[in-house]
Protein backbone atom coordinates (compact mmCIF):
# COMPACT_ATOMS: atom_id res chain seq x y z
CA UNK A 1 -223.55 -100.07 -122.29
CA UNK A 2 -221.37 -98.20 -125.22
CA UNK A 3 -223.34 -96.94 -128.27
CA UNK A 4 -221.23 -96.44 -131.56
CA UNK A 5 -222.67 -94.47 -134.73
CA UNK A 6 -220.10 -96.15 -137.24
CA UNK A 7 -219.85 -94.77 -141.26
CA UNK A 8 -219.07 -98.21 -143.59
CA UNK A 9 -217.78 -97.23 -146.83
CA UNK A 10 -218.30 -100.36 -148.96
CA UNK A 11 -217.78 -100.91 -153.24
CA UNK A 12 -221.09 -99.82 -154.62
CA UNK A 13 -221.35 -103.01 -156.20
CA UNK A 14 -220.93 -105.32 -153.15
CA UNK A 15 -222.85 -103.09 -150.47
CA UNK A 16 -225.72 -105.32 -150.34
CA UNK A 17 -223.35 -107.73 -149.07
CA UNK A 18 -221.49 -105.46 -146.56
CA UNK A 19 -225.36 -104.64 -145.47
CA UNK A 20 -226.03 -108.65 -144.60
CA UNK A 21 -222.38 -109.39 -143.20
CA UNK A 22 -223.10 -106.40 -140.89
CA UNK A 23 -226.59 -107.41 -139.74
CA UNK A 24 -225.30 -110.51 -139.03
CA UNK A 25 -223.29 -109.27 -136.66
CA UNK A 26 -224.07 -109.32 -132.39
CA UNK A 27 -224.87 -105.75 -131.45
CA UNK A 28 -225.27 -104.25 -134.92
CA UNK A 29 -227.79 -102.44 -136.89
CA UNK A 30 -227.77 -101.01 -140.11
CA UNK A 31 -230.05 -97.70 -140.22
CA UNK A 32 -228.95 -96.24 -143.87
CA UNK A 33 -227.68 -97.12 -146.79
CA UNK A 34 -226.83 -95.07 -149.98
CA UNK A 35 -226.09 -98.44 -152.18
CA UNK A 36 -225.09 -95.61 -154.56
CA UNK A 37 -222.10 -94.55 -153.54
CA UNK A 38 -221.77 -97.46 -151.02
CA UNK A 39 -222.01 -95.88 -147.78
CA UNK A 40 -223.75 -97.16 -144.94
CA UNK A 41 -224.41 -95.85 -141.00
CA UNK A 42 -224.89 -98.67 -138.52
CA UNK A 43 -224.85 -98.13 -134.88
CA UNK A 44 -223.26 -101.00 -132.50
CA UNK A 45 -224.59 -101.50 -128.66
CA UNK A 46 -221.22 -103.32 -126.69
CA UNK A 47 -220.80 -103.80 -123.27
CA UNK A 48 -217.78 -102.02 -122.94
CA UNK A 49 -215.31 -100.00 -124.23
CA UNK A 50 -213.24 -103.11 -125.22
CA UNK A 51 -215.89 -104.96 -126.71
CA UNK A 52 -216.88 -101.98 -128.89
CA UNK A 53 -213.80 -101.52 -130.42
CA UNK A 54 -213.28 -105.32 -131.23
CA UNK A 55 -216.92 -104.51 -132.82
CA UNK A 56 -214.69 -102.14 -135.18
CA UNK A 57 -212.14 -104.35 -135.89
CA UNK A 58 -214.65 -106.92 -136.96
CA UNK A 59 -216.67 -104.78 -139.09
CA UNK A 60 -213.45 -102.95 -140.33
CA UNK A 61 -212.54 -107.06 -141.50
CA UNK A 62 -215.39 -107.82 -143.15
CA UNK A 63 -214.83 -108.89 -147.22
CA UNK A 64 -215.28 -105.32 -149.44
CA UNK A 65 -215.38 -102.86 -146.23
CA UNK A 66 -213.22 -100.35 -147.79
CA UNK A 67 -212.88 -98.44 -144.07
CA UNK A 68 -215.16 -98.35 -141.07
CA UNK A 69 -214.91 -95.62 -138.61
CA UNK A 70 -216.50 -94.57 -135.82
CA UNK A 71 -218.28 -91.19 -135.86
CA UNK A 72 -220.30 -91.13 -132.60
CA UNK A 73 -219.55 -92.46 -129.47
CA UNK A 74 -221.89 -92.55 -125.94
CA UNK A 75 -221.50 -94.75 -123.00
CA UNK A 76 -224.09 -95.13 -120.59
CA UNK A 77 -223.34 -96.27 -116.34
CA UNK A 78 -219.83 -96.96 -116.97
CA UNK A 79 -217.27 -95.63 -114.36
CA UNK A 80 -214.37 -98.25 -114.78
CA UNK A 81 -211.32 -97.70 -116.42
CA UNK A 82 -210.12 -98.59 -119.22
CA UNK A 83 -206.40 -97.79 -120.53
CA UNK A 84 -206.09 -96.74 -124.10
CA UNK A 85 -206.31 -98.75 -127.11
CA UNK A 86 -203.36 -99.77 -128.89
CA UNK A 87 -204.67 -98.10 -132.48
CA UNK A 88 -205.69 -94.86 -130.19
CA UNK A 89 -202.57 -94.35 -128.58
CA UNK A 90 -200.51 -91.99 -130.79
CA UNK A 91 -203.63 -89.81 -131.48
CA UNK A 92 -203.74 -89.12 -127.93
CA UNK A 93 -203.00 -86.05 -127.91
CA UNK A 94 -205.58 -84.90 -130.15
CA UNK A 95 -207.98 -85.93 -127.75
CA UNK A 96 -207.46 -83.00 -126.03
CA UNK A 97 -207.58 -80.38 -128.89
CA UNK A 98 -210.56 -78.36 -127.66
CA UNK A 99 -208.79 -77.22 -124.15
CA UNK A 100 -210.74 -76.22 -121.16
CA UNK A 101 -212.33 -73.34 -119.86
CA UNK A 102 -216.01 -72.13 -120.42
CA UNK A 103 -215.40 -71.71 -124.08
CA UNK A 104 -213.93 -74.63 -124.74
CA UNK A 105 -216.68 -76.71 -127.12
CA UNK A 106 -217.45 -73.59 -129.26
CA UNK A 107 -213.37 -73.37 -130.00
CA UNK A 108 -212.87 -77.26 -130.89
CA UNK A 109 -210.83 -77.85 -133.77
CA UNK A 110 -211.14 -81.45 -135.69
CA UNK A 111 -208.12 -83.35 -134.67
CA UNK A 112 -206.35 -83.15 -138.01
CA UNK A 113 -206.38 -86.91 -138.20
CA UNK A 114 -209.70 -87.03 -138.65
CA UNK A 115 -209.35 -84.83 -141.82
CA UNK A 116 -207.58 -87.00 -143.68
């Protein structure tokens, strides 16, 4: 089982729509909203690593998403392997930005991607 925390930035005006296309969808629940400034947190329960990240797509597709990203990411009994995803692989070396050693989390930089 994969658990995704995903952000939803949707147009103010349409985010009670984004809210219902999203709650419509297998595996999805909305926990927040700010129909303010149209932002949204919903968390997605997949089978797998695959299935999770068509979950993305699919909420990344839906009408007046204006992006969708993923923010947390846990995965429960799951020791197969899986190879990279296509829209993954030429970040892949970011994935490995906070190094090794014993200090390693407290020294973790934000890929730069993720900044922008």
């Amino acid at each position: 089982m994969n658990l995704s925390g995903i952000l939803v930035m949707a147009n103010p005006t349409w985010h009670g729509k984004v809210v219902e296309a999203l709650r419509a969808l297998d595996g999805v629940e909305v926990h927040q909203v700010d129909a303010e400034t149209g932002r949204i947190v919903a968390v997605q329960e997949a089978e797998d690593i695959n299935a999770e990240v068509a979950g993305l797509r699919a909420i990344k597709a839906l009408p007046h998403v204006i992006m969708a990203e993923m923010v947390y990411h846990y995965v429960a009994d799951d020791e197969r392997m899986y190879e990279m995803p296509e829209e993954l692989k030429d970040k892949e070396e970011d994935f490995d930005a906070c190094g090794s050693g014993a200090n390693a989390a407290s020294t973790c930089a934000v890929p730069a991607y993720l900044n922008d």
